[in-house]
PDB file of N, CA and C in Angstrom:
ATOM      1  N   UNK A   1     -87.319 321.273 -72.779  1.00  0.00           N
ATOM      2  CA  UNK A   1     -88.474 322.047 -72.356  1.00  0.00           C
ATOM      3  C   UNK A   1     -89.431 322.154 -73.526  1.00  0.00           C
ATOM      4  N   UNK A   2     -90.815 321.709 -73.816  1.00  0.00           N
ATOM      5  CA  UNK A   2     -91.590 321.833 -74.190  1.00  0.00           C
ATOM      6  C   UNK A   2     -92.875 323.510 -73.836  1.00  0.00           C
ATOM      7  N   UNK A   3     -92.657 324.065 -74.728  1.00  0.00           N
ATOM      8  CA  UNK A   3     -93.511 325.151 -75.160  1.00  0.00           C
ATOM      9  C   UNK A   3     -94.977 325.587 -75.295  1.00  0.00           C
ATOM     10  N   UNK A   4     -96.070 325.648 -74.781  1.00  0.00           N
ATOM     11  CA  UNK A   4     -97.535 325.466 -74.707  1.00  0.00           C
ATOM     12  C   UNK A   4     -98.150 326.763 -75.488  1.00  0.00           C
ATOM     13  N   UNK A   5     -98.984 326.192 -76.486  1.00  0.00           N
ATOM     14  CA  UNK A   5     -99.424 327.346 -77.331  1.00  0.00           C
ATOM     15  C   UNK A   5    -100.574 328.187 -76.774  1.00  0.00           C
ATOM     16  N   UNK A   6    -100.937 328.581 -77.403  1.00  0.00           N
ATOM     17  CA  UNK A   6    -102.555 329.308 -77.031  1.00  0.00           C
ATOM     18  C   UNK A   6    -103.539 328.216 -76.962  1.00  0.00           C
ATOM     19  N   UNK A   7    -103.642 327.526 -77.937  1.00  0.00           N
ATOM     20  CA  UNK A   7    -104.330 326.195 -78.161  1.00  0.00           C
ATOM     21  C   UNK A   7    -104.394 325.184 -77.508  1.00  0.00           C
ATOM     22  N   UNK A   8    -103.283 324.891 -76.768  1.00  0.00           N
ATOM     23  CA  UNK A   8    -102.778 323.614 -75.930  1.00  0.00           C
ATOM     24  C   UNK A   8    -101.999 322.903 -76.219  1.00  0.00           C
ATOM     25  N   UNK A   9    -101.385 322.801 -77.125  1.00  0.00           N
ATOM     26  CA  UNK A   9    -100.446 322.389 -78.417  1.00  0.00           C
ATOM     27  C   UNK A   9     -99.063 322.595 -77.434  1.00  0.00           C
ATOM     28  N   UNK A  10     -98.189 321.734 -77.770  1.00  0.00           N
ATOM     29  CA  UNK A  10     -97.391 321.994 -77.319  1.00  0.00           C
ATOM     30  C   UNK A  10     -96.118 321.719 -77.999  1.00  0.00           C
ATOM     31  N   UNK A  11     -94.995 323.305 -78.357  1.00  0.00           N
ATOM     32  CA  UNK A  11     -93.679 322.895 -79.220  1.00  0.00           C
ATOM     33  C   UNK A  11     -92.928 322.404 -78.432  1.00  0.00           C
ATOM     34  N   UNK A  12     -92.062 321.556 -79.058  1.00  0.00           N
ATOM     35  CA  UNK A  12     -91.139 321.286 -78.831  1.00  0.00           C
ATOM     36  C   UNK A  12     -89.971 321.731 -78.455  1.00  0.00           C
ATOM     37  N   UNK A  13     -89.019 321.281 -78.187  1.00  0.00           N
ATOM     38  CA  UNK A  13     -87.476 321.986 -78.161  1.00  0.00           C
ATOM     39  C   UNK A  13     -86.509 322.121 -79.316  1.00  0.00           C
ATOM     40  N   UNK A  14     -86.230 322.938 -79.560  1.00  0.00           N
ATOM     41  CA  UNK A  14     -85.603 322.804 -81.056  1.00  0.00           C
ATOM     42  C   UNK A  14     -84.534 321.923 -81.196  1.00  0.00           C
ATOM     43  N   UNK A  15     -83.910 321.447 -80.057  1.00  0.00           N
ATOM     44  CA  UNK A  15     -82.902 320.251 -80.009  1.00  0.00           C
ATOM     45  C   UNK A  15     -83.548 319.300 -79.712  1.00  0.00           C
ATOM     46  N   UNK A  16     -84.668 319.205 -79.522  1.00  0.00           N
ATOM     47  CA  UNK A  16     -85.701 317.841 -78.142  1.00  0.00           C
ATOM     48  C   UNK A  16     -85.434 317.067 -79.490  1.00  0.00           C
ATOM     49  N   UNK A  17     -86.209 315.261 -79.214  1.00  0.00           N
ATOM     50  CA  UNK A  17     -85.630 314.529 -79.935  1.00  0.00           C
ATOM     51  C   UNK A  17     -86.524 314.719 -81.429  1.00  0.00           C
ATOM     52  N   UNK A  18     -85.623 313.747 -82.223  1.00  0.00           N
ATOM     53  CA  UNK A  18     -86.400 313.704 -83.689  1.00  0.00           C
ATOM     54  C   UNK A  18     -87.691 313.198 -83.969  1.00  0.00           C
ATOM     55  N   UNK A  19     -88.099 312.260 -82.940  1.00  0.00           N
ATOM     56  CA  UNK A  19     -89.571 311.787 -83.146  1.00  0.00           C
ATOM     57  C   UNK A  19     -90.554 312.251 -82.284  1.00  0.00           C
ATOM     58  N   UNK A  20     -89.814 312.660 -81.451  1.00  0.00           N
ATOM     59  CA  UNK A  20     -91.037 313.277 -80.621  1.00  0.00           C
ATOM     60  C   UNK A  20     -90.668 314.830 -79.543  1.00  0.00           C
ATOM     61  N   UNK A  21     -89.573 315.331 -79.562  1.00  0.00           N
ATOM     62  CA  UNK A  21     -89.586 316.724 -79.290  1.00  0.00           C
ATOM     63  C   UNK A  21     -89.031 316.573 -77.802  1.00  0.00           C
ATOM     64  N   UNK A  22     -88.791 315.422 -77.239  1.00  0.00           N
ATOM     65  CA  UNK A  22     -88.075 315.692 -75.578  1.00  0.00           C
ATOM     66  C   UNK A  22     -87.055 316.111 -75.511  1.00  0.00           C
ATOM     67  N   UNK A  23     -86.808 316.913 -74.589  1.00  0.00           N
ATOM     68  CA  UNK A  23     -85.193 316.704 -74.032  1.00  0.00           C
ATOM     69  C   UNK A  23     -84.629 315.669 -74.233  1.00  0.00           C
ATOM     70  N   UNK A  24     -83.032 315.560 -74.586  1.00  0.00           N
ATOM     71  CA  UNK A  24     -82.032 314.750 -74.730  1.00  0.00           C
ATOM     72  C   UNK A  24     -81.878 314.080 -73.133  1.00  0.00           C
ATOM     73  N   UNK A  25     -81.945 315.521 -72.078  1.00  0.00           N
ATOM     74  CA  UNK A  25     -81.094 314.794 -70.825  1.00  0.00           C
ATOM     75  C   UNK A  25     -82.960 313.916 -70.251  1.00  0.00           C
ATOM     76  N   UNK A  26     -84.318 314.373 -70.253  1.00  0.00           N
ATOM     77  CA  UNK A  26     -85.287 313.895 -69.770  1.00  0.00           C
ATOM     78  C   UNK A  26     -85.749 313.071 -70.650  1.00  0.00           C
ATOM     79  N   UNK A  27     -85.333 312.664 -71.898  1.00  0.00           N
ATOM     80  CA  UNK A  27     -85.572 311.285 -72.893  1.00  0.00           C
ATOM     81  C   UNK A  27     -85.597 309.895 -72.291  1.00  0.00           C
ATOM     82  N   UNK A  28     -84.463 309.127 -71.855  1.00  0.00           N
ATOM     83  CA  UNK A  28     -84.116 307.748 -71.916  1.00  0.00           C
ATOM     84  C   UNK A  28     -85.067 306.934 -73.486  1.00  0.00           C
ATOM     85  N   UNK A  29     -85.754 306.054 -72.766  1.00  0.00           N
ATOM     86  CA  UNK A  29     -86.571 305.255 -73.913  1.00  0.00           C
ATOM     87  C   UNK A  29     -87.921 306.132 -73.806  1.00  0.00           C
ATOM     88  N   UNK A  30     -88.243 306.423 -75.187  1.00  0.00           N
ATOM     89  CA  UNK A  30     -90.035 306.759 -75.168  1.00  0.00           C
ATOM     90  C   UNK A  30     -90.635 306.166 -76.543  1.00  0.00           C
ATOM     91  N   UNK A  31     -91.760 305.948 -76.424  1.00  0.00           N
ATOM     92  CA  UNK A  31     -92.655 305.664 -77.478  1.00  0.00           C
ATOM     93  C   UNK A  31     -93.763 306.273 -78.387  1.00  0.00           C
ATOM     94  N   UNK A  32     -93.660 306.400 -79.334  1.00  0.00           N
ATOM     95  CA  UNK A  32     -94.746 307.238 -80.332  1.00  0.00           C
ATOM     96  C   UNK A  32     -94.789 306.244 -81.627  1.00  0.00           C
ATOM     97  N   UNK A  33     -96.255 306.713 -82.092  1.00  0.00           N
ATOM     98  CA  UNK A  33     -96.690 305.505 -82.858  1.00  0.00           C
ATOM     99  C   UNK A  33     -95.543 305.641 -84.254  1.00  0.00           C
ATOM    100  N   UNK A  34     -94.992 307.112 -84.254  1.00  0.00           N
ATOM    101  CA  UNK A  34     -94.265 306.861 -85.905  1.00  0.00           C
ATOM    102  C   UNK A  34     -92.958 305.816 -86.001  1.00  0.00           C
ATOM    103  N   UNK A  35     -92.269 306.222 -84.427  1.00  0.00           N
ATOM    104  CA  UNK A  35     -90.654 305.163 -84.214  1.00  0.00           C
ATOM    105  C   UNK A  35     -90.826 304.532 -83.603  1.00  0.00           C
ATOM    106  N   UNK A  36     -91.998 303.906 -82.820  1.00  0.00           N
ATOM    107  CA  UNK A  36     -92.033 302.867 -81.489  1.00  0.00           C
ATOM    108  C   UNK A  36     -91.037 303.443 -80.632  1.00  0.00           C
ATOM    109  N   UNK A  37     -90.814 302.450 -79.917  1.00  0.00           N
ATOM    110  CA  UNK A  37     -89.970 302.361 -78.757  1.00  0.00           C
ATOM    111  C   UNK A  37     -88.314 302.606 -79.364  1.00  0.00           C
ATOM    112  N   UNK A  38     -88.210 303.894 -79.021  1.00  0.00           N
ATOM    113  CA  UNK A  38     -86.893 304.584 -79.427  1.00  0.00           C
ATOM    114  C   UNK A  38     -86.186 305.489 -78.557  1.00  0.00           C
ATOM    115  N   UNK A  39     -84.595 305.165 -78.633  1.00  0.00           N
ATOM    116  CA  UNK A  39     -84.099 306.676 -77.998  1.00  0.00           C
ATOM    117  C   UNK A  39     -83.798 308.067 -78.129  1.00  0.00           C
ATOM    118  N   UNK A  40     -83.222 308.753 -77.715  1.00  0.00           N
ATOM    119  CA  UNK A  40     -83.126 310.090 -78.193  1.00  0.00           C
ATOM    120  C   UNK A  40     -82.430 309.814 -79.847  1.00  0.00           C
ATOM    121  N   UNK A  41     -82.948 310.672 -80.554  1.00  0.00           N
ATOM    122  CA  UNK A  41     -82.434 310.594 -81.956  1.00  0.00           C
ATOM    123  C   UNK A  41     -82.200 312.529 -82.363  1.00  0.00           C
ATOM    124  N   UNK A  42     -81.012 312.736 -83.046  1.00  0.00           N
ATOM    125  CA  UNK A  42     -80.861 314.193 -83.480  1.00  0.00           C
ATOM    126  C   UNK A  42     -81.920 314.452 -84.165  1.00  0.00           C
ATOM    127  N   UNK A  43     -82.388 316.075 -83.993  1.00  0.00           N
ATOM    128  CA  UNK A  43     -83.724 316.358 -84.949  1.00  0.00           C
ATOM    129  C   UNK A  43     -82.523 316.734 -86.312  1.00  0.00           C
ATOM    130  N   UNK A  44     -83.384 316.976 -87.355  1.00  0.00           N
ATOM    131  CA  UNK A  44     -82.888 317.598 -88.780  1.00  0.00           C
ATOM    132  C   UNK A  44     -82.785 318.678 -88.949  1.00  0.00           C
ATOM    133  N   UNK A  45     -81.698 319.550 -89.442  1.00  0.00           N
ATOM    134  CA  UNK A  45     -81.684 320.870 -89.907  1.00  0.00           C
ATOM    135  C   UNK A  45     -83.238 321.421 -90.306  1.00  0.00           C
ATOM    136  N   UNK A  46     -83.934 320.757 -90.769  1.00  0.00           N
ATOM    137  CA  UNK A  46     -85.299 321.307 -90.969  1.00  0.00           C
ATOM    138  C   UNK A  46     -85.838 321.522 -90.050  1.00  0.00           C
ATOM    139  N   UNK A  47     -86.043 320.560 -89.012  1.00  0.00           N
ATOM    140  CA  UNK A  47     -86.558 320.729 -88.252  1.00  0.00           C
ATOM    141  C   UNK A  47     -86.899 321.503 -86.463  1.00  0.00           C
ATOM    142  N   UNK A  48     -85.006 321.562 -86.652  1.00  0.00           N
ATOM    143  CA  UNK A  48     -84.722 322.586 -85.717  1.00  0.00           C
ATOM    144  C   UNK A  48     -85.171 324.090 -86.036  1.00  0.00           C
ATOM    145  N   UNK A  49     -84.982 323.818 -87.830  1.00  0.00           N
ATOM    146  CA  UNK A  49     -85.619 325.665 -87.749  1.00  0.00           C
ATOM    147  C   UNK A  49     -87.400 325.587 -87.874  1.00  0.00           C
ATOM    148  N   UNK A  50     -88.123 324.464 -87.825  1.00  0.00           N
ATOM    149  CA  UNK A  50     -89.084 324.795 -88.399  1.00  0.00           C
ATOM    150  C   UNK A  50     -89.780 324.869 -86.592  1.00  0.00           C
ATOM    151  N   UNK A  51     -89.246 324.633 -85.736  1.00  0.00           N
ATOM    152  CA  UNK A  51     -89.239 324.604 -84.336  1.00  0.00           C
ATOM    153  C   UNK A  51     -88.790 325.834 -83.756  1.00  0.00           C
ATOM    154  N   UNK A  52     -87.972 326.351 -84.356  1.00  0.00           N
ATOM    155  CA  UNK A  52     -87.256 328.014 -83.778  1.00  0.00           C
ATOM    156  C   UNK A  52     -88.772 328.800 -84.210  1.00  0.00           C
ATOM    157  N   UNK A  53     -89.040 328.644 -85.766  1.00  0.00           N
ATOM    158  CA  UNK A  53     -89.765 329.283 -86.183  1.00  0.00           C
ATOM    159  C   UNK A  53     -90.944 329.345 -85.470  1.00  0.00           C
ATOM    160  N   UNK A  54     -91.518 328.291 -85.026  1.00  0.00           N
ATOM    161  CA  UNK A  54     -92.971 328.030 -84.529  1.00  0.00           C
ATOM    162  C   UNK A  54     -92.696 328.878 -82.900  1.00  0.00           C
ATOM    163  N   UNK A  55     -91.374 328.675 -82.500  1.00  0.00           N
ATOM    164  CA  UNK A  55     -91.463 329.032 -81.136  1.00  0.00           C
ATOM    165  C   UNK A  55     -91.173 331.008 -81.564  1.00  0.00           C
ATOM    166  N   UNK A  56     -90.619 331.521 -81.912  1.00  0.00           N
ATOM    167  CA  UNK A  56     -91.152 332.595 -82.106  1.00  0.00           C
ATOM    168  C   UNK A  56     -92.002 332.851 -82.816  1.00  0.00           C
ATOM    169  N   UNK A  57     -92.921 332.651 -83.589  1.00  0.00           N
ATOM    170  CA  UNK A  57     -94.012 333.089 -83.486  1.00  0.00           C
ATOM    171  C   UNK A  57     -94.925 332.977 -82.368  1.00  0.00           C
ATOM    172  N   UNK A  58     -94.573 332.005 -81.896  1.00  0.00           N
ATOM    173  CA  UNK A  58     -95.471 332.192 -80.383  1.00  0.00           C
ATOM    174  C   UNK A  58     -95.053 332.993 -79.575  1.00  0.00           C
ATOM    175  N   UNK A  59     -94.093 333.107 -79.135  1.00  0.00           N
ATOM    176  CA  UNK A  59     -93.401 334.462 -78.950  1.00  0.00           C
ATOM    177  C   UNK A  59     -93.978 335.754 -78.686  1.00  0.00           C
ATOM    178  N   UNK A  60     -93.386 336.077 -79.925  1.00  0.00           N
ATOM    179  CA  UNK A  60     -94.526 337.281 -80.526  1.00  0.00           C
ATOM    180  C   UNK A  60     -95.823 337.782 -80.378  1.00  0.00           C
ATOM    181  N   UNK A  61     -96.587 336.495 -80.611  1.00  0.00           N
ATOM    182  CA  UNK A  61     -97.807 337.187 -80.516  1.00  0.00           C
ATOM    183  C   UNK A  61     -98.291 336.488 -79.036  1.00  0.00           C
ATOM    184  N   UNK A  62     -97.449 336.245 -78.098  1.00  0.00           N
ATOM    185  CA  UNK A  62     -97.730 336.077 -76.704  1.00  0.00           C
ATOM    186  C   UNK A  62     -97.343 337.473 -76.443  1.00  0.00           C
ATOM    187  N   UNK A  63     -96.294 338.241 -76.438  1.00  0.00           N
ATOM    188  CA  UNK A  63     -95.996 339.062 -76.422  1.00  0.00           C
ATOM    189  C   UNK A  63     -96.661 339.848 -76.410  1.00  0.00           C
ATOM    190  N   UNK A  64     -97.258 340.322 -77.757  1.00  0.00           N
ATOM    191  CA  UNK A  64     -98.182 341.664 -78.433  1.00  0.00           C
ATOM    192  C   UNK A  64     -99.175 341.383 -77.565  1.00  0.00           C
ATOM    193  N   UNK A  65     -99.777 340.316 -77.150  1.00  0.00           N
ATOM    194  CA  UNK A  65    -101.256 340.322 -76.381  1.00  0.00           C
ATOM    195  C   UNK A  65    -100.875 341.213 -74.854  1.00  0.00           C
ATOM    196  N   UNK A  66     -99.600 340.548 -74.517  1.00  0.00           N
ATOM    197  CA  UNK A  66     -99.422 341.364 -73.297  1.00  0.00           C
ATOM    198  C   UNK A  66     -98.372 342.686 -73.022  1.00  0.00           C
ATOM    199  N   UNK A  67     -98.234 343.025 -74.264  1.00  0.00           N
ATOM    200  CA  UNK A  67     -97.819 344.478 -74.067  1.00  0.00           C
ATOM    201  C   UNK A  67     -98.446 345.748 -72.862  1.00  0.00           C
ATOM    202  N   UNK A  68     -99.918 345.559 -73.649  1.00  0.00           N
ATOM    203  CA  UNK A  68    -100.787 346.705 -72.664  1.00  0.00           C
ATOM    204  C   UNK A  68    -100.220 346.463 -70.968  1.00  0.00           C
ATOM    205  N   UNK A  69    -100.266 345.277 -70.386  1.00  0.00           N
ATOM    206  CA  UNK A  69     -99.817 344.518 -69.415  1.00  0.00           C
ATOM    207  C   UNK A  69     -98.447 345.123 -68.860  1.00  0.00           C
ATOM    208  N   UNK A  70     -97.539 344.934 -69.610  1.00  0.00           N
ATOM    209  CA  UNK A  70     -96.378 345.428 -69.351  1.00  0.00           C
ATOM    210  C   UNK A  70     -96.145 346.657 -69.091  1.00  0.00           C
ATOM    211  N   UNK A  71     -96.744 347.219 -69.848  1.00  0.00           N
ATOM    212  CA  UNK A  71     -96.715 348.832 -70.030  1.00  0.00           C
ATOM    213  C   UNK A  71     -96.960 349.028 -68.354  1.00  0.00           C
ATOM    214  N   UNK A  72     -98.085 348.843 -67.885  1.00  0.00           N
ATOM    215  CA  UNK A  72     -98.934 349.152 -66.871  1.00  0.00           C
ATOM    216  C   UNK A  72     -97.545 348.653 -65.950  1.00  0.00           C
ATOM    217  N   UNK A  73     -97.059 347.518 -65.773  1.00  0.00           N
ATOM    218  CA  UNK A  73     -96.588 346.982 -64.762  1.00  0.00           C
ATOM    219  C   UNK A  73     -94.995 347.797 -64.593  1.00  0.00           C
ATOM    220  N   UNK A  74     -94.543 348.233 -65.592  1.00  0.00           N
ATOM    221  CA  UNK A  74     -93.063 348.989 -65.939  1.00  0.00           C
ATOM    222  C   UNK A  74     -93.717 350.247 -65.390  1.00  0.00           C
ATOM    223  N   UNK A  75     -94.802 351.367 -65.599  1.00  0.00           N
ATOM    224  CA  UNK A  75     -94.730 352.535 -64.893  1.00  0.00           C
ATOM    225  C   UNK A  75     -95.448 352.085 -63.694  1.00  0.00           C
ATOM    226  N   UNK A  76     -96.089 351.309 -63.572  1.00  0.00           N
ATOM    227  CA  UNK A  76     -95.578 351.169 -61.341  1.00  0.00           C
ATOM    228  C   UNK A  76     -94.907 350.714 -60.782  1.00  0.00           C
ATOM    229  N   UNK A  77     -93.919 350.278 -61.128  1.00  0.00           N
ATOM    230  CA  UNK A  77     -92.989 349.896 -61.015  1.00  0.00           C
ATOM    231  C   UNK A  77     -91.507 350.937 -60.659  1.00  0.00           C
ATOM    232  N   UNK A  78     -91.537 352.010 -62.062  1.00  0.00           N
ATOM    233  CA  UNK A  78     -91.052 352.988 -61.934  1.00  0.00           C
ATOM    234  C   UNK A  78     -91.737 354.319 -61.012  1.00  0.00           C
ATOM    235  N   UNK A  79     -92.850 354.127 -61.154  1.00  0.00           N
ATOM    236  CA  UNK A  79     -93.483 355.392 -59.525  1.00  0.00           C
ATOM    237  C   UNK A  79     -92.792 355.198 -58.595  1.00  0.00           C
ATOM    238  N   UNK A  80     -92.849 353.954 -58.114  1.00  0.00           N
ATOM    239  CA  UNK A  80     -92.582 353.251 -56.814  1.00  0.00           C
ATOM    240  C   UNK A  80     -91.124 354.137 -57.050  1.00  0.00           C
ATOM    241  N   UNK A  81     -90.226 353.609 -57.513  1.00  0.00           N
ATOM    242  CA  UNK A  81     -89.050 354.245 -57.293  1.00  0.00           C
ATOM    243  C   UNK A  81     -88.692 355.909 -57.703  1.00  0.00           C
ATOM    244  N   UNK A  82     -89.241 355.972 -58.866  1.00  0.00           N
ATOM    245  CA  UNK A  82     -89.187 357.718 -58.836  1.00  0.00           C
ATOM    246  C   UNK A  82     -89.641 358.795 -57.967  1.00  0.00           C
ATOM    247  N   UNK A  83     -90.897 358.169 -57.076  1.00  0.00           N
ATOM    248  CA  UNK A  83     -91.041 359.093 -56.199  1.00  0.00           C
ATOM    249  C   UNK A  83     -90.044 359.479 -54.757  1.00  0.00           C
ATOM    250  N   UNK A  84     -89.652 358.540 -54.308  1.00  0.00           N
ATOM    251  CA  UNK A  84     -88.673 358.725 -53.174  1.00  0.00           C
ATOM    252  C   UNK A  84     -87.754 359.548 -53.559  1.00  0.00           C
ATOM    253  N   UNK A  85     -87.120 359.657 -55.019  1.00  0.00           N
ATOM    254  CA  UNK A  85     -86.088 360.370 -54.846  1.00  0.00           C
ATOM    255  C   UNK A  85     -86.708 361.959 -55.575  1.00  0.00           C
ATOM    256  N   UNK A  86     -88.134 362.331 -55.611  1.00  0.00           N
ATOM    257  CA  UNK A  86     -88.619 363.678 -55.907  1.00  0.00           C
ATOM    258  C   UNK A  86     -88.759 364.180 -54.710  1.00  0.00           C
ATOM    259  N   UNK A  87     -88.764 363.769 -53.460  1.00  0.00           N
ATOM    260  CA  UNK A  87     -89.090 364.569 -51.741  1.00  0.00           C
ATOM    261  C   UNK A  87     -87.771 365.218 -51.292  1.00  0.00           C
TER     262      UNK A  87
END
């Protein structure tokens, strides 16, 4: 599963492959100009974290934008049910 930023950008999977970020099981053969025509290859200890990292930070500040959001949607959510049992 590939990750879509604010930007359009899109992370990778922190396991997806080493040259280009797919899934292992939706890989077979793909091509990118750095490995050509290659198969799934393990990413690097670096790179799995530098992929965790990027995906929480997106995270996060996907998150923080929609807090206010949440807030709102958790107490109507909870009306809905707290009131039936105040009658």
């Amino acid at each position: 599963m590939r990750y879509e930023t604010e930007d359009g950008a899109l992370l990778p999977n922190p396991n997806g492959c080493h040259w280009c970020g797919i899934d292992r099981q939706e890989h077979f053969q793909r091509w990118v100009p750095e490995a050509g025509l290659h198969i799934w290859a393990e990413p690097t200890a670096d790179q799995r974290k530098s992929r965790m990292l990027a995906r929480r930070a997106r995270g996060l500040d996907t998150l923080a934008g929609k807090l206010p959001q949440l807030r709102e949607d958790v107490s109507r959510c909870l009306r809905h049910v707290v009131r039936p049992l105040q009658v």
